[in-house]
Protein backbone atom coordinates (compact mmCIF):
# COMPACT_ATOMS: atom_id res chain seq x y z
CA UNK A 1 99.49 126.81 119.05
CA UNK A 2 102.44 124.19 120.34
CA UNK A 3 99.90 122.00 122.14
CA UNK A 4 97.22 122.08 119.33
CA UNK A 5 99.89 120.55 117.24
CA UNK A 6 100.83 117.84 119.75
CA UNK A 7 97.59 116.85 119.92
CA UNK A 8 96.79 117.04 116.48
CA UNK A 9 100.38 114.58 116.01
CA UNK A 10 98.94 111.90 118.79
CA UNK A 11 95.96 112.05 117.46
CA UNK A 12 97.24 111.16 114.14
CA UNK A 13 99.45 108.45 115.87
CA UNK A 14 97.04 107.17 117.59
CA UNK A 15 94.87 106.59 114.44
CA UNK A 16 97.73 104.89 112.80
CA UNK A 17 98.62 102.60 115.71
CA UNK A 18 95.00 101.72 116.36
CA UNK A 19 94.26 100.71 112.40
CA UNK A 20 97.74 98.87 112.14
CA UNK A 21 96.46 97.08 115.80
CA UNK A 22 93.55 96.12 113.47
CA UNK A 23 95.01 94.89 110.67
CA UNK A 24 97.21 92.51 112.87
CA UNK A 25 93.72 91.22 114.95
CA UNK A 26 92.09 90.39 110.99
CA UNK A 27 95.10 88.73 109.67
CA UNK A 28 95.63 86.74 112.85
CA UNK A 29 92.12 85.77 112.80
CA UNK A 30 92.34 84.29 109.14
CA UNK A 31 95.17 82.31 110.32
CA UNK A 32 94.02 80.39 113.12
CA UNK A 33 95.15 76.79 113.38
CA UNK A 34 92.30 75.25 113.64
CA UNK A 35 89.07 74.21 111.84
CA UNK A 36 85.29 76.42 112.59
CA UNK A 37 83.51 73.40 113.67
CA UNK A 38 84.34 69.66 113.22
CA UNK A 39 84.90 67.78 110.29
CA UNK A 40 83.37 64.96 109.14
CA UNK A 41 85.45 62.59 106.93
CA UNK A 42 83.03 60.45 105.10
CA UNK A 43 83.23 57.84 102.06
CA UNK A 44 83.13 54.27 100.82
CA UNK A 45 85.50 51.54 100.08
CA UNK A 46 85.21 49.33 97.20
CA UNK A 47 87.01 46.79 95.22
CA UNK A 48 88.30 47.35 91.68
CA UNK A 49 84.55 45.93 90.67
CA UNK A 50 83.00 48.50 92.59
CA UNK A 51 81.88 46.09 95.45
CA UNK A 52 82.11 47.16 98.68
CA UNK A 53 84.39 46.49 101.18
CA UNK A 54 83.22 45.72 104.36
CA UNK A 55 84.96 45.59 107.90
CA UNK A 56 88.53 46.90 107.23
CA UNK A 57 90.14 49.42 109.09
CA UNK A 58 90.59 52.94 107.81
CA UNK A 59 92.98 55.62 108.81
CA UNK A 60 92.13 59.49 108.44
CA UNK A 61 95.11 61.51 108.67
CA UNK A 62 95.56 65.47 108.61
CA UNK A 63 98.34 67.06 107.01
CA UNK A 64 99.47 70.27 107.77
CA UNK A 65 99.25 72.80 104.33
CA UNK A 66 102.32 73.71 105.25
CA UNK A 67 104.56 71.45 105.51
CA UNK A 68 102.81 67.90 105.20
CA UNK A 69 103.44 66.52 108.29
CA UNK A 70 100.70 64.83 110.72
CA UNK A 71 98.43 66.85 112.11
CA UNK A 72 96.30 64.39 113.56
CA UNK A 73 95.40 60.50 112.92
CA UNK A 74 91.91 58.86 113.73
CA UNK A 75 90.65 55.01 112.94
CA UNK A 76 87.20 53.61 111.89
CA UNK A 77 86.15 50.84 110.54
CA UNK A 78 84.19 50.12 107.42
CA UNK A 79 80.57 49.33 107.81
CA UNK A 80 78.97 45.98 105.73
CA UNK A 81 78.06 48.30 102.83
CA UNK A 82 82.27 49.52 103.34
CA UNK A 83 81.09 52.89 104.27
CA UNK A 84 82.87 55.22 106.90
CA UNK A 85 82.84 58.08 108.73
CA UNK A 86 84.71 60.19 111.50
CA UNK A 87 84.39 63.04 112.94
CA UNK A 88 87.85 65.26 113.34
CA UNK A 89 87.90 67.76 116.18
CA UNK A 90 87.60 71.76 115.33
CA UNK A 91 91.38 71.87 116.76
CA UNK A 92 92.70 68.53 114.35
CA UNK A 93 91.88 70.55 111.16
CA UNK A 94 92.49 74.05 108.97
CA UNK A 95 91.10 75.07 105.72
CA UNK A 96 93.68 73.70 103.51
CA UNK A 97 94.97 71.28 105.18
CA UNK A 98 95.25 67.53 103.41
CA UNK A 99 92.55 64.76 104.59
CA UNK A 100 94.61 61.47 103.49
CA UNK A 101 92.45 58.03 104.04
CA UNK A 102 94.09 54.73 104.15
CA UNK A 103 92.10 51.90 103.83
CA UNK A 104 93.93 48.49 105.03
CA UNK A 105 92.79 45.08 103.41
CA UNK A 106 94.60 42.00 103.61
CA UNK A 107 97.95 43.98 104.38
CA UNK A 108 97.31 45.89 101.19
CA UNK A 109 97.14 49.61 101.60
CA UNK A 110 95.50 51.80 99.24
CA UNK A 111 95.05 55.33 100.18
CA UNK A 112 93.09 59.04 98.63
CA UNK A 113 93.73 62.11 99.51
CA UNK A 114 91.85 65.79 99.18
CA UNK A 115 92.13 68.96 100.73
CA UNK A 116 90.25 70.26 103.38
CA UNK A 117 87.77 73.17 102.46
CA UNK A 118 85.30 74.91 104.70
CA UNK A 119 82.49 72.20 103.89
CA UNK A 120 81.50 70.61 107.80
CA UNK A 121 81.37 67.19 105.46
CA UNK A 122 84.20 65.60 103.09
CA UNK A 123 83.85 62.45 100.57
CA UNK A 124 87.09 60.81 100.66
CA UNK A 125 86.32 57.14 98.43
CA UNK A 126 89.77 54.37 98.58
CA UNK A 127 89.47 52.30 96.08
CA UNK A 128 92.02 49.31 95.92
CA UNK A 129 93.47 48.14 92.53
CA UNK A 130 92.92 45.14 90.06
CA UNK A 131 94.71 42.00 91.90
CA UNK A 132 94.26 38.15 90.74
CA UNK A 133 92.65 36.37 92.97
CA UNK A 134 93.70 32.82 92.05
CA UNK A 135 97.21 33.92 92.96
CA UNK A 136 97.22 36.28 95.80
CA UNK A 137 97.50 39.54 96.28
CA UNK A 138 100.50 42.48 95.34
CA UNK A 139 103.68 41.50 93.65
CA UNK A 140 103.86 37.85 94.26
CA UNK A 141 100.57 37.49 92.67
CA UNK A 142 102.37 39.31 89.90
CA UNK A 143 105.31 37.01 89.53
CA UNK A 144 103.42 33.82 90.02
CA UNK A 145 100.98 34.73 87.20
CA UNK A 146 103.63 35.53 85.15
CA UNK A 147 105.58 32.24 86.07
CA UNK A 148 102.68 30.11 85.12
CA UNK A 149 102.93 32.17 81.39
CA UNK A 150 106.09 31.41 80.96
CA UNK A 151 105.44 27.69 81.34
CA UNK A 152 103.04 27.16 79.54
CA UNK A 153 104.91 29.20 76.32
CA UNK A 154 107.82 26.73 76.65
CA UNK A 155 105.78 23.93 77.30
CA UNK A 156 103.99 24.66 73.95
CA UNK A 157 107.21 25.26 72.39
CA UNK A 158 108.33 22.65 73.45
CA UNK A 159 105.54 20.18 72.40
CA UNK A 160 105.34 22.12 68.97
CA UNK A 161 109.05 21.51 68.14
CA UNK A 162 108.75 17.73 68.30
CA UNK A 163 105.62 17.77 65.83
């Protein structure tokens, strides 16, 4: 009667130990740290007119979900239509992760970001901002637009007054 119990007791421990031991494989498996297959990071660039923009360089970075910081980094180049594309290794990706492009254009940077899903193919699109051409580009542009304003309100004060 003793030794049916024992085995009855490691049998039941055994159970236990095995299903926890399987538990532990399944939740390990859903946390891997890395992607199924590769990724393809895919998209266009365009101006604020919707024109493309070709032959600039474009940065894909991978973010870890966790924390945010690099994963991985790959370069491309736009094509003459200002489309892109690059593959990402199975081990430079995980479901979740963040897919941040930066596209580079004149030492302007404009960047979009998404998160990775399961898909083997992402659309990431960058497009850059309104900027005035006759003066250049970012915040000089800006200022010197907004200098040329101001002149010609005091000028036309100016001329008004003496009227």
């Amino acid at each position: 009667m003793l030794l049916r119990f024992c085995r009855v007791r490691f049998a039941y421990a055994m159970t236990v130990a095995l299903a926890v031991a399987m538990v532990g494989m399944v939740l390990m498996a859903h946390t891997s740290s890395a992607g199924v297959w590769p990724l393809n990071v895919r998209g266009y660039v365009w101006d604020n007119k919707g024109n493309p923009v070709p032959n600039i360089p474009v940065t894909v970075n991978i973010l870890y979900q966790s924390n945010g910081s690099v994963r991985s980094t790959w370069t491309t180049t736009t094509t003459s239509i200002g489309f892109y594309s690059k593959s990402v290794d199975s081990s430079g990706w995980d479901t979740g992760d963040t897919i941040q492009v930066i596209a580079t254009h004149n030492s302007n940077q404009q960047s979009n970001s998404t998160t990775a899903t399961a898909a083997a193919i992402q659309y990431v699109n960058v497009t850059f901002p309104y900027e005035i051409p006759e003066f250049g580009p970012g915040w000089a542009g800006l200022v010197a637009a907004g200098g040329a304003v101001a002149a010609v309100g005091v000028a036309l004060t100016i001329f008004l007054r003496r009227k």
